[in-house]
Protein backbone atom coordinates (compact mmCIF):
# COMPACT_ATOMS: atom_id res chain seq x y z
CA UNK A 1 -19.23 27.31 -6.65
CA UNK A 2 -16.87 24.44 -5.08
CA UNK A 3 -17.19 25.29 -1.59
CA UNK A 4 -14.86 21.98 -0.75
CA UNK A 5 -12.72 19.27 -2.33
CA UNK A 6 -11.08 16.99 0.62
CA UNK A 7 -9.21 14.27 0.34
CA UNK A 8 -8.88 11.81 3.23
CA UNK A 9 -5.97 9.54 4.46
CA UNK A 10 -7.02 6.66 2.68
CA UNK A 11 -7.61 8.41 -0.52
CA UNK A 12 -11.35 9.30 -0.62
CA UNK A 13 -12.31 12.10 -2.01
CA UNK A 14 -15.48 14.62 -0.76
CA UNK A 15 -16.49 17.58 -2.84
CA UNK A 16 -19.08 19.64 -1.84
CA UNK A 17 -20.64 22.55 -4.52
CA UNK A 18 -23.43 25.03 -4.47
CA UNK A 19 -25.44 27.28 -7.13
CA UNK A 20 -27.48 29.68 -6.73
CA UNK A 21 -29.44 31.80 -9.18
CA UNK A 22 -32.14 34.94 -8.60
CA UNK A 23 -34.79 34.17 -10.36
CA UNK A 24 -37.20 37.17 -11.93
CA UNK A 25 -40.67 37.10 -11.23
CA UNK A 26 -43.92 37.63 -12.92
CA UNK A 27 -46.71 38.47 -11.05
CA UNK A 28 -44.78 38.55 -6.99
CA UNK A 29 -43.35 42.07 -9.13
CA UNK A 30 -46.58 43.20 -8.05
CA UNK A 31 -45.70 43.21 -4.25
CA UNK A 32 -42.37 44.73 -5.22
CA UNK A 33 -41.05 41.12 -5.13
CA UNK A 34 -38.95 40.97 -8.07
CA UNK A 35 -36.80 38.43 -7.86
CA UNK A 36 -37.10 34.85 -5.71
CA UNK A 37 -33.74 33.08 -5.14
CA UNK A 38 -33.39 29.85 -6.02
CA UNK A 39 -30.33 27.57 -4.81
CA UNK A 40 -29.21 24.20 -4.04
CA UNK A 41 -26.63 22.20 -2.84
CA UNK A 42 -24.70 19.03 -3.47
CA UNK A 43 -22.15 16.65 -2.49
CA UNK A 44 -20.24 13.36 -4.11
CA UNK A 45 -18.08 11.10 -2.32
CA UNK A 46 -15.59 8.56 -4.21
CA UNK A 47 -13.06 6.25 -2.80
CA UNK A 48 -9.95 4.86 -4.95
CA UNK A 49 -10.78 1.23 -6.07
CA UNK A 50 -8.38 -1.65 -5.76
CA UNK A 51 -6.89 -2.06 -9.26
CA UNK A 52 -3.55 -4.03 -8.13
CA UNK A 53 -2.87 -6.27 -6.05
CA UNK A 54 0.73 -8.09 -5.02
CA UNK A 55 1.26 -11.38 -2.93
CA UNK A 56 4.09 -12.60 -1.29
CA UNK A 57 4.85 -15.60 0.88
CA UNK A 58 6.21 -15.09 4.29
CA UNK A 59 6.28 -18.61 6.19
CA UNK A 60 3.99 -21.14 5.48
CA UNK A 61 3.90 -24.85 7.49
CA UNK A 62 1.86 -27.78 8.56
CA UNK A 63 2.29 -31.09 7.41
CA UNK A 64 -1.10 -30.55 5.07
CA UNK A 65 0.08 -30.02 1.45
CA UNK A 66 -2.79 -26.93 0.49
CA UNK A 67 -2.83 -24.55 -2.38
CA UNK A 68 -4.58 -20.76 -1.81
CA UNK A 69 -6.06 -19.35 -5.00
CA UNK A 70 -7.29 -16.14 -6.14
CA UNK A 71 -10.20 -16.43 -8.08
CA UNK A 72 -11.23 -13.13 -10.41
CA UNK A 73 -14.64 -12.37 -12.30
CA UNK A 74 -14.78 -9.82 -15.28
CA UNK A 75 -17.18 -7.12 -15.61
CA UNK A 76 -19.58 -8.57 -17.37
CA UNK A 77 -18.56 -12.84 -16.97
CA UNK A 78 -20.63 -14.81 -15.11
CA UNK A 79 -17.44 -17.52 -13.84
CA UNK A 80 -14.50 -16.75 -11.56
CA UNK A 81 -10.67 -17.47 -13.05
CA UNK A 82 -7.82 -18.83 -11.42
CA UNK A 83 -5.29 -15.17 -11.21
CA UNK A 84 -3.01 -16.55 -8.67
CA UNK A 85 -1.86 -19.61 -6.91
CA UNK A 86 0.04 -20.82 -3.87
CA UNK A 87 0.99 -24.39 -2.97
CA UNK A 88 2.22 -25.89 -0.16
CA UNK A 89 4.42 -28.78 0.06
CA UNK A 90 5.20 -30.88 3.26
CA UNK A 91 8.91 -31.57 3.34
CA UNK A 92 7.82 -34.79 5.01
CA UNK A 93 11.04 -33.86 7.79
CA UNK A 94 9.01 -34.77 11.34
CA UNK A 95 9.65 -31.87 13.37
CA UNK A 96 6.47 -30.81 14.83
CA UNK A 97 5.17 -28.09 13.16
CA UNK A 98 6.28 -28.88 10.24
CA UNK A 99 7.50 -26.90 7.13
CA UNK A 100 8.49 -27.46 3.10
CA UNK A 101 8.07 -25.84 0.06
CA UNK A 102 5.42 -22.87 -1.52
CA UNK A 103 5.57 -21.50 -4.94
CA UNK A 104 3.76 -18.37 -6.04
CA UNK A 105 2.62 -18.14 -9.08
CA UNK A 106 0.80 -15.72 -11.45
CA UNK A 107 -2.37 -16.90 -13.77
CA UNK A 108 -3.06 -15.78 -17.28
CA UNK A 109 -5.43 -17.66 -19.36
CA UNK A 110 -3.42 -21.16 -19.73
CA UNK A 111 -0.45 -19.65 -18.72
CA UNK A 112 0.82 -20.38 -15.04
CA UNK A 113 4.42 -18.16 -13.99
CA UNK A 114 6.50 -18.87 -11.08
CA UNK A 115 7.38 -15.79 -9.09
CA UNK A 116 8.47 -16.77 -5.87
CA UNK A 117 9.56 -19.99 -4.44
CA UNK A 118 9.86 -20.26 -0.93
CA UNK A 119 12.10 -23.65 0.61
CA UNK A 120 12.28 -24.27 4.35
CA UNK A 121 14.85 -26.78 5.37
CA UNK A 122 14.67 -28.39 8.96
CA UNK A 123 17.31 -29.75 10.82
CA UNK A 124 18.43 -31.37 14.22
CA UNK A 125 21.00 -29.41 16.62
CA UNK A 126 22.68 -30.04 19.61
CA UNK A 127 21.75 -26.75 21.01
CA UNK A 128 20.60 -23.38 19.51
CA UNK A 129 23.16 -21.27 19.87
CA UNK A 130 24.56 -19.09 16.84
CA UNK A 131 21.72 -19.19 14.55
CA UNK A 132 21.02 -17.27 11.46
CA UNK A 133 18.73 -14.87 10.90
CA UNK A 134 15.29 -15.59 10.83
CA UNK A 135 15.84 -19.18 12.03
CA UNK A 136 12.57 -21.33 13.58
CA UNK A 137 13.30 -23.23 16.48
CA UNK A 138 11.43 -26.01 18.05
CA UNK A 139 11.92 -28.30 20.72
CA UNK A 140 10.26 -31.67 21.28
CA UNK A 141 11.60 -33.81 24.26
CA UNK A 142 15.00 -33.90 24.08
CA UNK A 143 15.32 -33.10 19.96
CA UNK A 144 16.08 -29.45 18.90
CA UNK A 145 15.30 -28.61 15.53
CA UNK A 146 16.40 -25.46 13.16
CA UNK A 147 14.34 -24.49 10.44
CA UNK A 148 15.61 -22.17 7.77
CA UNK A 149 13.23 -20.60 4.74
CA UNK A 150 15.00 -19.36 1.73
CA UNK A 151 13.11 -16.67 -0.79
CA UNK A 152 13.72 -16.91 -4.39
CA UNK A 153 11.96 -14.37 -7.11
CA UNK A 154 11.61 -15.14 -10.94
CA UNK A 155 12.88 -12.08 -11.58
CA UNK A 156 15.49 -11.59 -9.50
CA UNK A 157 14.29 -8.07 -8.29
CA UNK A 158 10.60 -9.62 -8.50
CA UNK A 159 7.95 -8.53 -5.74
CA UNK A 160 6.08 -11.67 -5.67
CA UNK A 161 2.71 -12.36 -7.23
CA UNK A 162 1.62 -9.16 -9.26
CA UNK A 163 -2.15 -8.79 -10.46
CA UNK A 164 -3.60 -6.89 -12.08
CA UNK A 165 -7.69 -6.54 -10.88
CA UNK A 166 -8.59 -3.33 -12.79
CA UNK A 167 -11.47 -5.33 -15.04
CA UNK A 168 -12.28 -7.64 -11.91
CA UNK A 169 -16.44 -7.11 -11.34
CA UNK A 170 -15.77 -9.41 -7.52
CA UNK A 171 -12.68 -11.03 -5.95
CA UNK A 172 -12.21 -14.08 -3.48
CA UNK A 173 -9.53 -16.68 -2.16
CA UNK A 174 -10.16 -20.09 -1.74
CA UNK A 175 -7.62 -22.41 0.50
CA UNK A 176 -8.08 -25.95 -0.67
CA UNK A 177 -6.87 -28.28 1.59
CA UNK A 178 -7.42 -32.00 0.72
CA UNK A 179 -6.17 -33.80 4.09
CA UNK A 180 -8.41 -30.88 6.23
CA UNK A 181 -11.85 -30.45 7.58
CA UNK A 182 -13.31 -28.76 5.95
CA UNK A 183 -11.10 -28.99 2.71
CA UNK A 184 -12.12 -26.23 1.26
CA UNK A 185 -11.91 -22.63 2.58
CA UNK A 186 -13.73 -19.68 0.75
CA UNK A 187 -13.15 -15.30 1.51
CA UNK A 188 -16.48 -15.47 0.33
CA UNK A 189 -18.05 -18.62 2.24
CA UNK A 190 -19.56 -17.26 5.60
CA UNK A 191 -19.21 -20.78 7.11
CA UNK A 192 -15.21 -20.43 6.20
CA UNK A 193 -14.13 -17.51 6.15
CA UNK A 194 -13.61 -17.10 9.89
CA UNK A 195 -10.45 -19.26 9.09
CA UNK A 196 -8.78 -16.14 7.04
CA UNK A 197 -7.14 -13.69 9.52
CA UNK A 198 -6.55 -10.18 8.17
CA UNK A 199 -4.50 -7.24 9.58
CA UNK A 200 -1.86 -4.67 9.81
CA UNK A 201 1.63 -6.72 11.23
CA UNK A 202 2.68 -9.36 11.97
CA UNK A 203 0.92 -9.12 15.86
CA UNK A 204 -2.04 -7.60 14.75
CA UNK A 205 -3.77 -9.94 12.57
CA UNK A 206 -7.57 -10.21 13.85
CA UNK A 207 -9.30 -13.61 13.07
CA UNK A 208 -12.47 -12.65 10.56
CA UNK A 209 -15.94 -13.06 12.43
CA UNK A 210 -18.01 -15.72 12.24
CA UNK A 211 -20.57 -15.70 9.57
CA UNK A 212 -18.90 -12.63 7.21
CA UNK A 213 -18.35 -12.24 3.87
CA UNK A 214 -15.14 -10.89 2.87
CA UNK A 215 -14.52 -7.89 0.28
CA UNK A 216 -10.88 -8.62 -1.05
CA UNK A 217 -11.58 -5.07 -2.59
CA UNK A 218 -11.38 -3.82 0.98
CA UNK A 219 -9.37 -6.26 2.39
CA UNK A 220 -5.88 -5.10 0.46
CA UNK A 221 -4.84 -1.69 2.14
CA UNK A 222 -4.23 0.53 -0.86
CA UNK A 223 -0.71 1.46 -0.92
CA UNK A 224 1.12 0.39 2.01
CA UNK A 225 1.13 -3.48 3.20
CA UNK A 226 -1.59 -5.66 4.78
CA UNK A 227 -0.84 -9.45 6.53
CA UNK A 228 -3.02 -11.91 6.26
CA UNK A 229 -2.86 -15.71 7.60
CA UNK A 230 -5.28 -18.70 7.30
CA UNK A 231 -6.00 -21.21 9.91
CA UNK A 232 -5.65 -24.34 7.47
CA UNK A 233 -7.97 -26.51 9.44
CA UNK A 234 -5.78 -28.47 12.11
CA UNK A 235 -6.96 -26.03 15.00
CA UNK A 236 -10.62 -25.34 15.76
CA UNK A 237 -11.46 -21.56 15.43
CA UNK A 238 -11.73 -18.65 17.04
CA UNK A 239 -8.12 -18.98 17.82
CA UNK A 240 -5.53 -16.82 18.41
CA UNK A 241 -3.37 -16.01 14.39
CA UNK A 242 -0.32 -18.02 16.34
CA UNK A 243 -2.06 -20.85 15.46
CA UNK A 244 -2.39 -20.10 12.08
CA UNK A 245 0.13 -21.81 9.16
CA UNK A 246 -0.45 -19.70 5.81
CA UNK A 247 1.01 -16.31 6.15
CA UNK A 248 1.69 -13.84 3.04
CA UNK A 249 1.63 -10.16 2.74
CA UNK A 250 -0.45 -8.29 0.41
CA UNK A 251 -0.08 -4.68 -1.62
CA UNK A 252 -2.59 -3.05 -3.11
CA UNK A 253 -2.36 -0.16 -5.58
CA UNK A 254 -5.89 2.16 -5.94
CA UNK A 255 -7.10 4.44 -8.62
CA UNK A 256 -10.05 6.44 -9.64
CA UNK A 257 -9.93 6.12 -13.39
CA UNK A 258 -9.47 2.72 -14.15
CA UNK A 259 -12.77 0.92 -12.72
CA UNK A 260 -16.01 2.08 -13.11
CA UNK A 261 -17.12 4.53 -11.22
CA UNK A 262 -17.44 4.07 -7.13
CA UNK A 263 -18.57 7.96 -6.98
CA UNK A 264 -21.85 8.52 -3.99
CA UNK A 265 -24.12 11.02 -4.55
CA UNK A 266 -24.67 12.34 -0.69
CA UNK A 267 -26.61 15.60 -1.10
């Protein structure tokens, strides 16, 4: 019997099932015992696995060119592969914080895509009145400066960075950062990863603790979107995701079927 299938809010499913079977006897008949029942019970939990994953740029800056990478390993591989990239140029301007150029692009074997190109051009105003949407303002002694970020997708109607992780047996991102201290910055590096801030807005972006490892698996919310920001190295950490100068957004899409299998037995 299936006494219960539920499915929680983020997709897990619990089923809970009985038997139960009465069992003749031999020699209990004797006592006018003739049958014993025998029964048990069981229960199996299984959560949808990450099996997609999409990245898109939101505002990156700092005058440290960088480059963020997703790294994939294969069921069954023993070395990680490049599945996504994005770099970070310094437009070199001189307005304080700083901001350029970052291209997203996808990974395949040899093959490197563009999807998304993001330019931010900075400027110096007399005041800041009328600006456009989305416009970055700083001030710095008596300059003003205006800094505007254009999106472009390859295609047009393109998302951003879309991968597929379906065979993927781990996942991790790695900031390199060759002007920085330290240069490079690992998910999966205890000693770094407290530089990757993960959340659900813009606002609420929580710095990862000190000395964690972090599951990319878990760290994609499955079918809505998650923010995420790294601190690239200019700021000492714990610190505030303010301070932080790598933004993106990321989408995951979960399934039972297409990863092997996540099911618990619980009873």
């Amino acid at each position: 019997t299936l006494d219960s299938f539920v499915v929680a809010a983020d997709g897990t499913a619990t089923a809970q099932a009985s038997a139960h079977y009465p069992m003749p006897t031999n020699f209990m008949q004797i006592a006018k015992v003739d049958t014993v029942q025998v029964g048990v019970t069981s229960a199996v939990r299984k959560r949808p696995a990450l099996v997609q994953t999409t990245f898109r740029v939101t505002k990156v800056s700092g005058y440290w060119n960088k480059t963020m990478t997703l790294y994939g390993t294969k069921f069954g591989d023993t070395v990680a592969k490049p599945l996504m990239t994005i770099t970070y140029t310094y437009n070199g301007f001189g307005d304080p914080k700083g901001y350029g150029t970052a291209i997203v692009s996808t990974i395949s074997g040899n093959t490197t895509t563009k999807v998304q190109q993001q330019v931010c051009t900075t400027a110096t105003v007399k005041n800041f009145n009328s600006l456009p949407t989305g416009a970055i303002t700083q001030t710095s002694g008596s300059k003003k400066y205006v800094t505007t970020c254009a999106d472009t997708f390859y295609p047009a109607n393109g998302t951003g960075a879309v991968i597929d992780v379906s065979q993927m047996d781990s996942l991790y991102l790695q900031m390199d950062v060759p002007s920085g201290s330290p240069k490079v910055l690992k998910s999966n590096d205890p000693s770094t990863s407290n530089r990757l801030y993960i959340g659900n807005s813009t606002t609420t972006m929580p710095e990862v603790a000190t000395g964690q490892t972090v599951d990319i698996f878990t760290a994609v919310p499955c079918g809505q979107t998650g923010y995420q920001a790294w601190e690239d190295g200019g700021n000492p950490v714990p610190a505030d995701v303010s301070n932080a100068d790598f933004f993106y957004t990321v989408q995951g899409k979960c399934d039972f079927n297409q990863r092997p299998s996540n099911t618990v037995l619980t009873q």
